[in-house]
N, C-alpha and C. Protein backbone atom coordinates (compact mmCIF):
# COMPACT_ATOMS: atom_id res chain seq x y z
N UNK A 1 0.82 -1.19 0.00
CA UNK A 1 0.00 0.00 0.00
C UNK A 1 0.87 1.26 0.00
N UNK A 2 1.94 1.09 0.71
CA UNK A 2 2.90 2.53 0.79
C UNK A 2 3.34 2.67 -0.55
N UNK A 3 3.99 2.10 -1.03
CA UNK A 3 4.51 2.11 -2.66
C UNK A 3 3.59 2.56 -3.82
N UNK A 4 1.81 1.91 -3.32
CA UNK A 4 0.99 2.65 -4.15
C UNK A 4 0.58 3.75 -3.91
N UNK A 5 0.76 4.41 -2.67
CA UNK A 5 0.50 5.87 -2.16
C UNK A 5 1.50 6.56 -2.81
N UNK A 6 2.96 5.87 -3.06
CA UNK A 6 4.37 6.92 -3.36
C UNK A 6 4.20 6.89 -5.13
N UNK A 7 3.15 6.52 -5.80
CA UNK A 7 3.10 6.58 -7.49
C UNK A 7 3.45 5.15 -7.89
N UNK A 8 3.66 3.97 -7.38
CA UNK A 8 4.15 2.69 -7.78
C UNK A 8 2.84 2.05 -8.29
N UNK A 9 2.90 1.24 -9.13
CA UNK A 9 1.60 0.47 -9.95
C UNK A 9 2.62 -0.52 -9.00
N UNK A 10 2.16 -1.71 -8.05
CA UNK A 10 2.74 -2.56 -7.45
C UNK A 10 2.16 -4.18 -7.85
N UNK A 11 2.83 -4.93 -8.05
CA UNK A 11 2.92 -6.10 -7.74
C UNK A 11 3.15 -6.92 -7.22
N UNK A 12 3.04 -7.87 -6.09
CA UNK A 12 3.20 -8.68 -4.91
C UNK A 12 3.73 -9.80 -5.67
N UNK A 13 4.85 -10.03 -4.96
CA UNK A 13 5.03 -12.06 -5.21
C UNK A 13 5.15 -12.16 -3.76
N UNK A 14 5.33 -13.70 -3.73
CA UNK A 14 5.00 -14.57 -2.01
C UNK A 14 4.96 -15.89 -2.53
N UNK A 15 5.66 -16.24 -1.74
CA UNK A 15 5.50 -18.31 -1.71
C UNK A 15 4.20 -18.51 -1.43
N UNK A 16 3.34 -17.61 -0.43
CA UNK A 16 2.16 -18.17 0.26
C UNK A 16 0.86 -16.97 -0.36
N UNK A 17 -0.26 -18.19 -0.81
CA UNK A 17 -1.14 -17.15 -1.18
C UNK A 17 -1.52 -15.77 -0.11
N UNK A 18 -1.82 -15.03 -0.64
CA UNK A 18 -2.11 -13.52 -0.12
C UNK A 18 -3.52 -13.47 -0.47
N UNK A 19 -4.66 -13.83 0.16
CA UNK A 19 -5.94 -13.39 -0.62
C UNK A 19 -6.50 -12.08 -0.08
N UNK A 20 -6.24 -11.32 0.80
CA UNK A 20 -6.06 -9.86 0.89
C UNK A 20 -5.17 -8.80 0.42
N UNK A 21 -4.32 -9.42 -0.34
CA UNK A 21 -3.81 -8.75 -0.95
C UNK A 21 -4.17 -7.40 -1.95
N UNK A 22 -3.86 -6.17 -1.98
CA UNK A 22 -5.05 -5.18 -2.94
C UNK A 22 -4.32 -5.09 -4.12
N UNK A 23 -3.03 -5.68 -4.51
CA UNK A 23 -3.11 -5.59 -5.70
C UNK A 23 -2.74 -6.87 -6.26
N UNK A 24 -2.19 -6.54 -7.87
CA UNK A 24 -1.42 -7.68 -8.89
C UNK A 24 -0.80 -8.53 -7.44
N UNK A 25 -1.47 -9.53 -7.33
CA UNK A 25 -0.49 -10.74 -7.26
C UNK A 25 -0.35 -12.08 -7.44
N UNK A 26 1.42 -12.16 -7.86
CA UNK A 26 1.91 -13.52 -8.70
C UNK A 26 2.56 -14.43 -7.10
N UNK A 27 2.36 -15.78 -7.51
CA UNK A 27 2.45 -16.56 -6.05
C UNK A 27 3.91 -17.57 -6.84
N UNK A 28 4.83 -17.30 -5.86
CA UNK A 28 5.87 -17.78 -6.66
C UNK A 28 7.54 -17.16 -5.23
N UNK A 29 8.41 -17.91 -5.48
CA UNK A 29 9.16 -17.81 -4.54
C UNK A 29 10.43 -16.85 -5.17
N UNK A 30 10.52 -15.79 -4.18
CA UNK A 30 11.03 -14.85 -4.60
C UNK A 30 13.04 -14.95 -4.91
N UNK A 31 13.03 -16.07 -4.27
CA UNK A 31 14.73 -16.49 -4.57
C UNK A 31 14.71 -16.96 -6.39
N UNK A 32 13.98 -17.24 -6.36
CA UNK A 32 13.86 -17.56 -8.27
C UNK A 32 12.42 -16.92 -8.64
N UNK A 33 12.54 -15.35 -9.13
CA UNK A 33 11.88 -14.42 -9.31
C UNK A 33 10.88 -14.69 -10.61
N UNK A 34 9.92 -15.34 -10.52
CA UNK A 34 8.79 -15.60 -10.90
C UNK A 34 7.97 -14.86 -12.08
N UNK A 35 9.05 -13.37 -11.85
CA UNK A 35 8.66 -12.45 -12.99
C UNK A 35 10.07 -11.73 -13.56
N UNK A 36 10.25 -10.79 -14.59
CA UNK A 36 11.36 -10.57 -15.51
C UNK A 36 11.50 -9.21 -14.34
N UNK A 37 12.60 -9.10 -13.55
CA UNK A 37 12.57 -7.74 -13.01
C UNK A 37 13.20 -6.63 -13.45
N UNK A 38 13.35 -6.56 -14.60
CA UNK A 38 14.05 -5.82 -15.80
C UNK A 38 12.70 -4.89 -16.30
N UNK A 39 11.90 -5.58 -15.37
CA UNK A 39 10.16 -4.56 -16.15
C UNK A 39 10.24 -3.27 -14.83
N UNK A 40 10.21 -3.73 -13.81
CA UNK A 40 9.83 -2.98 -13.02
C UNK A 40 11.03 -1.71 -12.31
N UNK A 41 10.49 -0.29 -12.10
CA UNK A 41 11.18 0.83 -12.25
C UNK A 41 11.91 0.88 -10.36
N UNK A 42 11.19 0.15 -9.46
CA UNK A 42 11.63 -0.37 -8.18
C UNK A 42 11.38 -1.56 -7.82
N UNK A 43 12.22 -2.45 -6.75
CA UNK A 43 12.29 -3.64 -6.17
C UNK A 43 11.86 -2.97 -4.17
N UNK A 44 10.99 -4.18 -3.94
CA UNK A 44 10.63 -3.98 -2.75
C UNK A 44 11.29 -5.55 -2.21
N UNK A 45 12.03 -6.32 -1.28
CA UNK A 45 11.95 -7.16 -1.04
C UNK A 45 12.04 -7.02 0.79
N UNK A 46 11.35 -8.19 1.48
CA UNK A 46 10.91 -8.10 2.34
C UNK A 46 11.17 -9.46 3.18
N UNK A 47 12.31 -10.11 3.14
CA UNK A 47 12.75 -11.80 3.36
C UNK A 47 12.34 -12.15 4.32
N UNK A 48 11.82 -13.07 5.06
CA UNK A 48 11.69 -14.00 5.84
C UNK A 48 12.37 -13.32 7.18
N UNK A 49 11.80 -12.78 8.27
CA UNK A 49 12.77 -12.19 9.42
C UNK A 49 12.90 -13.52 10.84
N UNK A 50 12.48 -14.48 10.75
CA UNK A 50 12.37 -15.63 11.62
C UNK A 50 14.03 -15.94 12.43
N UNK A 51 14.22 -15.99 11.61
CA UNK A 51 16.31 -16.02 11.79
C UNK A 51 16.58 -15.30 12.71
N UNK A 52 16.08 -13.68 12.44
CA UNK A 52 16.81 -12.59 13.46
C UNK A 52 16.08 -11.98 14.29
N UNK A 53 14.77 -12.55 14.19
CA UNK A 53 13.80 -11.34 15.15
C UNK A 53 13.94 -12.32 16.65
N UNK A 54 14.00 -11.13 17.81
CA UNK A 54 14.27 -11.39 18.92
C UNK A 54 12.86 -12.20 19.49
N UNK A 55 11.80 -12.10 18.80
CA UNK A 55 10.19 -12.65 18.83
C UNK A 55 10.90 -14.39 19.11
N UNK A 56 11.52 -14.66 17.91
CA UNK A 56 11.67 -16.31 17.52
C UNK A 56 12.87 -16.36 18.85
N UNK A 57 13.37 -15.99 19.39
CA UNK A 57 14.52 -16.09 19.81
C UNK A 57 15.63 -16.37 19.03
N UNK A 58 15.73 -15.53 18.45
CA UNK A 58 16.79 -15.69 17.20
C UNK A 58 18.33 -16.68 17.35
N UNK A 59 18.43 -16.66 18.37
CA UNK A 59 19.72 -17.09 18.73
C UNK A 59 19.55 -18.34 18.76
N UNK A 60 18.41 -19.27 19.57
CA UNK A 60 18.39 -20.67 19.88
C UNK A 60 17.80 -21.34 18.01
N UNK A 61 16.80 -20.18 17.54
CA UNK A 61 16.41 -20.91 16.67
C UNK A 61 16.48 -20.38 15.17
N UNK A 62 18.07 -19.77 14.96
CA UNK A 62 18.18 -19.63 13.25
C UNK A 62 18.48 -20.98 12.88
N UNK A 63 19.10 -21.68 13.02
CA UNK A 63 19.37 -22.92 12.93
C UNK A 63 17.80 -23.50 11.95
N UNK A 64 16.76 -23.06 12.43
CA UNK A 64 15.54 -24.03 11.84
C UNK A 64 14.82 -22.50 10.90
N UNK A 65 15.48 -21.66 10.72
CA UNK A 65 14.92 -20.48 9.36
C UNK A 65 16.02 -19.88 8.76
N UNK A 66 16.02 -20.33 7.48
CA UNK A 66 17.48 -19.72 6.42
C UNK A 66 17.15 -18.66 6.29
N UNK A 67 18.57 -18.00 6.30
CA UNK A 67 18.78 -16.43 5.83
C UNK A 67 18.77 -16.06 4.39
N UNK A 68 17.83 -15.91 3.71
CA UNK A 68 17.46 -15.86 2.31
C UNK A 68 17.91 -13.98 1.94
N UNK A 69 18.47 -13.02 2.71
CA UNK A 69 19.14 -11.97 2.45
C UNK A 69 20.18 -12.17 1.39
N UNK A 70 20.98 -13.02 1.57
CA UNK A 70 21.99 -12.77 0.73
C UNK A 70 21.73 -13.11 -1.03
N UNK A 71 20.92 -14.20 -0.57
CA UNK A 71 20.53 -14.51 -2.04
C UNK A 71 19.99 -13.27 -3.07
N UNK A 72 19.01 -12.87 -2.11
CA UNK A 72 17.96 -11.26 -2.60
C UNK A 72 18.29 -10.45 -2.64
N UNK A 73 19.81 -9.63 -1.75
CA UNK A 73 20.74 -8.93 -2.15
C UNK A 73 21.39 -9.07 -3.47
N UNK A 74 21.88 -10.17 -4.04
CA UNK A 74 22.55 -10.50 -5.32
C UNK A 74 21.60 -10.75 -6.38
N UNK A 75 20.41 -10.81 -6.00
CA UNK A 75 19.19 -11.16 -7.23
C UNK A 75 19.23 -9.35 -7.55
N UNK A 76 18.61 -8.75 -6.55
CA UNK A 76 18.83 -7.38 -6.55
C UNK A 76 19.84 -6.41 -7.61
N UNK A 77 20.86 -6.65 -6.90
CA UNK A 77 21.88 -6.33 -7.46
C UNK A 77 22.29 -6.52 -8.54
N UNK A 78 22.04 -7.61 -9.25
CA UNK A 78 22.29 -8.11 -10.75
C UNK A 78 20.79 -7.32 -11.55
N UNK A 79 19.88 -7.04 -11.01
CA UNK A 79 18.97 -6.70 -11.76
C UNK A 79 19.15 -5.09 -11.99
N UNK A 80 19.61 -4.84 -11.73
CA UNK A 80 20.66 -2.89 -11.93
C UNK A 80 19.37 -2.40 -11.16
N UNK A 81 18.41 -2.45 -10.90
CA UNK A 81 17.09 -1.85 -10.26
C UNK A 81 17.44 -1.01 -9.40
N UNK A 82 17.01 0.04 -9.04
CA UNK A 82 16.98 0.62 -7.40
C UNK A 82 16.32 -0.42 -6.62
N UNK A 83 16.61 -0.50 -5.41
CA UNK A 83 15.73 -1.71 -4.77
C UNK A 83 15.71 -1.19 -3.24
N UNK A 84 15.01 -1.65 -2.53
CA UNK A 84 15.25 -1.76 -0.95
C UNK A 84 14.87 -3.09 0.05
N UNK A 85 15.45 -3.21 0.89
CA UNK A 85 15.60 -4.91 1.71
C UNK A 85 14.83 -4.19 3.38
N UNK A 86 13.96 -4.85 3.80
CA UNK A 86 13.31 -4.72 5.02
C UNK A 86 13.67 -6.12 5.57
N UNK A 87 13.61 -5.18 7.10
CA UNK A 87 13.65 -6.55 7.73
C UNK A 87 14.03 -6.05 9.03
N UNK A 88 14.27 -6.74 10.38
CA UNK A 88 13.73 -6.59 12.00
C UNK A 88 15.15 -5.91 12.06
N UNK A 89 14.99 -5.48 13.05
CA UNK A 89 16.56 -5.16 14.08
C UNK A 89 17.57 -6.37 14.48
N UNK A 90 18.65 -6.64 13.74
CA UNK A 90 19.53 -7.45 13.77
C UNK A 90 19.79 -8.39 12.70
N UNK A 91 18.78 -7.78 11.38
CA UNK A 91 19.16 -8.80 10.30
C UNK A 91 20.10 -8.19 9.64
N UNK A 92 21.46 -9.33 8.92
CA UNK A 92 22.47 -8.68 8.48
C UNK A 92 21.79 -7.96 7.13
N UNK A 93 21.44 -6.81 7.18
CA UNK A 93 21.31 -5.65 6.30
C UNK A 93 22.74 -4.36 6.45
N UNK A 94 22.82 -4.10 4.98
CA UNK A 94 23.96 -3.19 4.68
C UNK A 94 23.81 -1.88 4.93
N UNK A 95 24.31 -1.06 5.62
CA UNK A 95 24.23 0.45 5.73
C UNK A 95 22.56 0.81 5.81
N UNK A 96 22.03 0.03 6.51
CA UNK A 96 20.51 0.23 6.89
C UNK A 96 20.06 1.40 7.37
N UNK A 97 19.29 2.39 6.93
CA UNK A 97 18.54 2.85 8.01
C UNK A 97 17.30 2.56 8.98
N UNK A 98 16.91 2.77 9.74
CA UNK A 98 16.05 2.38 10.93
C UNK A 98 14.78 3.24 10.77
N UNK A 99 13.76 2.93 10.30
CA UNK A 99 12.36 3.65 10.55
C UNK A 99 11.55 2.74 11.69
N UNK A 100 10.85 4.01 12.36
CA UNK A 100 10.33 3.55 13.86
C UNK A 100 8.06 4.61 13.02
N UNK A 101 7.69 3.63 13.32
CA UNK A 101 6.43 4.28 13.24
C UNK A 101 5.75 5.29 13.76
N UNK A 102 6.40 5.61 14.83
CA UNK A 102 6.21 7.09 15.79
C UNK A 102 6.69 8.34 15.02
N UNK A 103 7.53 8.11 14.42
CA UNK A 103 8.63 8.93 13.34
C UNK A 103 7.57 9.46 12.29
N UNK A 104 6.23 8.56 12.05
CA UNK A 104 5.09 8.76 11.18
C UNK A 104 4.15 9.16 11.72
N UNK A 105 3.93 9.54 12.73
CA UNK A 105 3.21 9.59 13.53
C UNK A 105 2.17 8.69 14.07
N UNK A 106 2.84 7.51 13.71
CA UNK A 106 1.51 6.30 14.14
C UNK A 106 1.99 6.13 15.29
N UNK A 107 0.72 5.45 15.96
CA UNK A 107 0.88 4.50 17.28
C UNK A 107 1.73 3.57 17.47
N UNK A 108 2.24 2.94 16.91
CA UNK A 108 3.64 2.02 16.89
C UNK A 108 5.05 1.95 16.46
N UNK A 109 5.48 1.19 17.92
CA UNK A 109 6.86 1.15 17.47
C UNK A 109 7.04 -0.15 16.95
N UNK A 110 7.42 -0.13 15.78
CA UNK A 110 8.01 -1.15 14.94
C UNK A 110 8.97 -0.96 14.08
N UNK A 111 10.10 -1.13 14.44
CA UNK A 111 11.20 -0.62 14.38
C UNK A 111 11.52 -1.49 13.09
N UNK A 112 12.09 -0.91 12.00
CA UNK A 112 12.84 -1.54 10.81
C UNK A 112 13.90 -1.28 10.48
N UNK A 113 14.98 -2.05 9.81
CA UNK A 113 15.80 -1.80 8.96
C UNK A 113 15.45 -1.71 7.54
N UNK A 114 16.20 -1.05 6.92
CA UNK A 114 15.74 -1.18 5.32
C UNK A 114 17.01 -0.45 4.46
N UNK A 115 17.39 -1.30 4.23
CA UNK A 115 18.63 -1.32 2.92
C UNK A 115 18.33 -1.01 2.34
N UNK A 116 18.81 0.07 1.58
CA UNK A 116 18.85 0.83 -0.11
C UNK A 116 20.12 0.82 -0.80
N UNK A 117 19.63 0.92 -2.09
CA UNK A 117 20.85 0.41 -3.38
C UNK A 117 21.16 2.43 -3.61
N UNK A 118 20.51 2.99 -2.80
CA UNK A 118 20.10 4.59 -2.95
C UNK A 118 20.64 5.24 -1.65
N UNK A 119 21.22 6.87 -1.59
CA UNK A 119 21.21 7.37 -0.39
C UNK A 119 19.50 7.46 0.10
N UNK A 120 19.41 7.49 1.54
CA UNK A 120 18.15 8.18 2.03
C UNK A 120 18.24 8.85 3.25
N UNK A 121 17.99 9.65 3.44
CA UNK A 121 17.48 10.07 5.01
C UNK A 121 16.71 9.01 5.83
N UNK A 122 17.00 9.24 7.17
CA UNK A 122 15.67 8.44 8.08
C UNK A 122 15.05 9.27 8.41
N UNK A 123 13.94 9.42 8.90
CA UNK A 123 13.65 10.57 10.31
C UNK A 123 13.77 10.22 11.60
N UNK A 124 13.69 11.12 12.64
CA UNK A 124 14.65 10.47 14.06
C UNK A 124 13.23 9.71 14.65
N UNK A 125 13.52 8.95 14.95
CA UNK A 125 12.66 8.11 16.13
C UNK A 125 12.49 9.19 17.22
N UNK A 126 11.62 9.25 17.29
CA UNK A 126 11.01 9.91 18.62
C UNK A 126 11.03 9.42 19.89
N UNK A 127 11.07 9.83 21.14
CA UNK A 127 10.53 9.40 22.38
C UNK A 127 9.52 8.49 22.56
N UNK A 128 9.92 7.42 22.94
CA UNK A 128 9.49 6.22 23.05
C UNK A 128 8.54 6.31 24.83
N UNK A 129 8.21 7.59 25.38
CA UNK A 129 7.37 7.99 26.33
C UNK A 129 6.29 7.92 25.89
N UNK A 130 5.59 8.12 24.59
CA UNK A 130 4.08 8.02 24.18
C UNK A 130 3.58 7.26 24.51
N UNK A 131 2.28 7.43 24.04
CA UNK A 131 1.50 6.01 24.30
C UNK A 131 1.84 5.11 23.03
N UNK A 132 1.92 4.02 22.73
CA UNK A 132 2.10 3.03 21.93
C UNK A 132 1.93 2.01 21.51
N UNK A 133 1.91 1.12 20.73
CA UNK A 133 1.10 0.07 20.81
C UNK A 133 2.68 -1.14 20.14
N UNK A 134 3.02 -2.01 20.56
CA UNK A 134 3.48 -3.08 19.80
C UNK A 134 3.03 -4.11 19.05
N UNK A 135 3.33 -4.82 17.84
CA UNK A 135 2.55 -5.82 16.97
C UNK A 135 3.34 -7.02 17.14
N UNK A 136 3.32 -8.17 17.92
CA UNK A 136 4.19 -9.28 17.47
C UNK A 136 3.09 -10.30 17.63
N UNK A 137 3.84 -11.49 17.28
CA UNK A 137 3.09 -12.60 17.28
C UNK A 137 2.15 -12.57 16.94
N UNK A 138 0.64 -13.18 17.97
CA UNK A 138 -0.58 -12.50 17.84
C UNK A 138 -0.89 -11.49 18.91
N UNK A 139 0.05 -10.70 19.20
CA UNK A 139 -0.18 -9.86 20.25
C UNK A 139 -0.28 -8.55 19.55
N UNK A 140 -1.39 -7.89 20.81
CA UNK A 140 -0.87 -6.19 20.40
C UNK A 140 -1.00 -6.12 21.56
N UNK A 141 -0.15 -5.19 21.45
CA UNK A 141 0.22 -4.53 23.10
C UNK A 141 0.09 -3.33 23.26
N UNK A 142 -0.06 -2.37 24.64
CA UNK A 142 0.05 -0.97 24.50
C UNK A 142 1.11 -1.21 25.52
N UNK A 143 2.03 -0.29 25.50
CA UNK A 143 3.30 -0.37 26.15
C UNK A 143 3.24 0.32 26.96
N UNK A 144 2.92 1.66 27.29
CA UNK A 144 3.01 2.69 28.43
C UNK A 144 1.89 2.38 28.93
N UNK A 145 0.93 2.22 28.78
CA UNK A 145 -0.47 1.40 29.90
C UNK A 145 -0.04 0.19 30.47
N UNK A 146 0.84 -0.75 29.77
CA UNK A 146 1.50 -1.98 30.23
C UNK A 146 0.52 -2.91 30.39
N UNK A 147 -0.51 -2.87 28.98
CA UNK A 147 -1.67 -3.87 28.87
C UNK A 147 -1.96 -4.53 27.16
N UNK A 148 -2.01 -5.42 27.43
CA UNK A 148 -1.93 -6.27 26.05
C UNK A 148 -3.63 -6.35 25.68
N UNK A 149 -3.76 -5.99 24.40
CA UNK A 149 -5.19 -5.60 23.85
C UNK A 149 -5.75 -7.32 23.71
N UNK A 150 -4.57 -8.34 24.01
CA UNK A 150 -5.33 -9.54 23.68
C UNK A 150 -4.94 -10.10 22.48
N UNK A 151 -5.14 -11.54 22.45
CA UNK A 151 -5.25 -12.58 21.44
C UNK A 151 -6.23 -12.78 20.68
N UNK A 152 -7.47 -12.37 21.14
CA UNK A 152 -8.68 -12.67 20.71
C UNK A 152 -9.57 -11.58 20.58
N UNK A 153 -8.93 -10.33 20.98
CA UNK A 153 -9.71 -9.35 20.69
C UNK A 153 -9.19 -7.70 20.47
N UNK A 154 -9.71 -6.73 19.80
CA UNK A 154 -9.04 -5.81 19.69
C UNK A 154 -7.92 -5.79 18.82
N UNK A 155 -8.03 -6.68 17.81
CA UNK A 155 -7.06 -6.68 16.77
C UNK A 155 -7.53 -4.84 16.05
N UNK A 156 -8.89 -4.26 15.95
CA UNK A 156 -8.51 -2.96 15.24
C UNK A 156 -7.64 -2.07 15.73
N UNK A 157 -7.48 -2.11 16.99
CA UNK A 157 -6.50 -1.20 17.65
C UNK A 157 -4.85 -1.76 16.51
N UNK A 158 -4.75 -2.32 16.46
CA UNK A 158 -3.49 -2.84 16.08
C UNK A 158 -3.57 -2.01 14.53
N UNK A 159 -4.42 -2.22 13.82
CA UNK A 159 -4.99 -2.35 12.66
C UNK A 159 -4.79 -0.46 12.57
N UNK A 160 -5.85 -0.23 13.64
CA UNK A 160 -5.52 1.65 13.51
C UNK A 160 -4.24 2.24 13.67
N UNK A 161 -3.31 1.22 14.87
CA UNK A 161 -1.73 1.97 15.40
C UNK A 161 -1.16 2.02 13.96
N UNK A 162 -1.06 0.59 13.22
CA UNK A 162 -0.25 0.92 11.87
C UNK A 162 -0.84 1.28 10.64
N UNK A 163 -1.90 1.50 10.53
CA UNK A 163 -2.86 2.22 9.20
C UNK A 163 -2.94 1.07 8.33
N UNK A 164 -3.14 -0.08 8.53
CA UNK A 164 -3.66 -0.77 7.79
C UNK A 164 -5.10 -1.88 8.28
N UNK A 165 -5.86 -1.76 7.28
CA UNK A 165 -7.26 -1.85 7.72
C UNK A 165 -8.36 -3.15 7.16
N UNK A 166 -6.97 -3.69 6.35
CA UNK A 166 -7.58 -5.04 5.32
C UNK A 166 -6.96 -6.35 6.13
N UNK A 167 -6.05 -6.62 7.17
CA UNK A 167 -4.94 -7.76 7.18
C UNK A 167 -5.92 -8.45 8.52
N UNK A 168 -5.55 -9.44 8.30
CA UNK A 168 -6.14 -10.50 9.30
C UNK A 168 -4.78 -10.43 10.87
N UNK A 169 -5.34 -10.97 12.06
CA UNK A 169 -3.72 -10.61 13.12
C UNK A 169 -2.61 -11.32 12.33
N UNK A 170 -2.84 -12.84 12.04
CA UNK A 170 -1.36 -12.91 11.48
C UNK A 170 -0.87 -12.11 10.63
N UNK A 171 -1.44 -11.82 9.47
CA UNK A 171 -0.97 -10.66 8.56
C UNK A 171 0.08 -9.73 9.07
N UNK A 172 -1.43 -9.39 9.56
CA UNK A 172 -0.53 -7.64 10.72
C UNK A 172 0.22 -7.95 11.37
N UNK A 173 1.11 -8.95 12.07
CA UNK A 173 1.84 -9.51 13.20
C UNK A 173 3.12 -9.54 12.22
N UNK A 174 3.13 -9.61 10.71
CA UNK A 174 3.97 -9.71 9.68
C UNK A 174 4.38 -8.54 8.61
N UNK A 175 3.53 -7.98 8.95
CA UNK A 175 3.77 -6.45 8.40
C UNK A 175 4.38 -5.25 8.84
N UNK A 176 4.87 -4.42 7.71
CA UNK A 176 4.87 -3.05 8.42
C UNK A 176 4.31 -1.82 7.89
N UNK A 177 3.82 -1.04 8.45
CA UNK A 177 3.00 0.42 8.37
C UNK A 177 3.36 0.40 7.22
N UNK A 178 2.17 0.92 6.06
CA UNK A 178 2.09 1.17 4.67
C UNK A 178 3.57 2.48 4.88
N UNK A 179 3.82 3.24 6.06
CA UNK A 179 4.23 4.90 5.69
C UNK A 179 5.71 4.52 5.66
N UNK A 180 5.93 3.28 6.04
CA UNK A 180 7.51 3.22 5.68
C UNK A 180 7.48 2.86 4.26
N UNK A 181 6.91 1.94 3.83
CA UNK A 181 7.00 1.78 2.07
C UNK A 181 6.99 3.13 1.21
N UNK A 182 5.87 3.30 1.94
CA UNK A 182 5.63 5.11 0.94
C UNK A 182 6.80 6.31 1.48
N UNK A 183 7.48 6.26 2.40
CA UNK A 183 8.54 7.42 2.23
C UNK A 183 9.81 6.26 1.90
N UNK A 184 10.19 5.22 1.66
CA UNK A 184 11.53 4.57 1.21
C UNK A 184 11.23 4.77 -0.58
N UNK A 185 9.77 4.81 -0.49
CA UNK A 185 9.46 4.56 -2.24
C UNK A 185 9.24 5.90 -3.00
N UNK A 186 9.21 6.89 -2.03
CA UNK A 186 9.41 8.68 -2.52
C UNK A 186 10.86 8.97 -2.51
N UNK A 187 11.90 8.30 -1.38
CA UNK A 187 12.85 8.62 -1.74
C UNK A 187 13.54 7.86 -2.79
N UNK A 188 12.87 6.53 -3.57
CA UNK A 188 13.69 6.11 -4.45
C UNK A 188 13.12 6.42 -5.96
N UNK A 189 12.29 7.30 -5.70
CA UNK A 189 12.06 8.25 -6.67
C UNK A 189 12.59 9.46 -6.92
N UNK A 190 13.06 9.84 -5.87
CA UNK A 190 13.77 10.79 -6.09
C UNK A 190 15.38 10.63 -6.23
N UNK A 191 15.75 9.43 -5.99
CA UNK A 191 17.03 9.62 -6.39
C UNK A 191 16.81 9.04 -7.85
């Protein structure tokens, strides 16, 4: 959705069907790119974060989720594209910058890395004193109330913190705020 807010006609690929998905999408595994990426004017890739997110316990259990970065870095890279790589705090990403959703003014902190083949600015993360909401697992949480909205209920709160309004909890538990796509995908328009 951010990429179609920043002027992108977008297309989704995914190993796993997406039937909420709002636009073009081809179901196909993105290590052997399913489509000619010589068409498209940006690359969004978004790998598998299981390896490094502190959620999985990254440490006891990369061992059982491959690091498919490097591959998608060099698919990337051979395709001359501008591109950008997302992914949690601690995945080996190159000269990353860090977008925090507060920075957008949303309700959540969900902190990203995101590699560009491009210079970009970040904007600064803000004070993490607000009120806030976290997305993991099937949790949402509000952090400065120090109360979890639940497993079973109050998924819109989650849904309103990051502005997206179509995703089921797992979805959303896997996503991030349309406003980081749409300012990584204004600045790779502009360079």
């Amino acid at each position: 959705m951010g990429l179609h807010r920043a002027g992108f006609d977008v297309i989704g690929v995914d190993l796993h069907k997406q039937p909420r998905y709002p636009f073009t999408f081809v179901q196909g595994d993105a290590t052997t790119p399913p489509v000619d990426l010589a068409r498209f004017d940006f690359i969004w890739a978004s790998p598998p974060c299981q390896a490094f997110t502190i959620a999985q316990n990254a440490a006891k259990n990369a061992h059982a989720h491959p690091n498919h970065i490097p591959a998608i870095r060099s698919i990337l890279r051979a395709s001359g594209k501008p591109y950008a790589i997302e992914n949690v705090v601690g995945a080996p990403l190159e000269n990353a910058t860090t977008l925090c959703g507060l920075a957008f003014g949303l309700k959540v902190k969900r902190h990203r890395l995101i590699e560009t083949s491009f210079f970009m600015f970040s904007p600064p993360c803000p004070s993490h004193r607000e009120d806030y909401f976290v997305i993991f697992g099937h949790e949402v949480s509000n952090r400065r109330k120090g109360t979890a909205a639940g497993r079973k209920n109050k998924i819109a709160e989650g849904r309103k913190a990051m502005d997206i309004g179509w995703m089921n909890r797992g979805e959303l538990s896997e996503a991030i705020p349309p406003a980081y796509a749409e300012f990584v995908g204004r600045a790779a328009r502009a360079a």
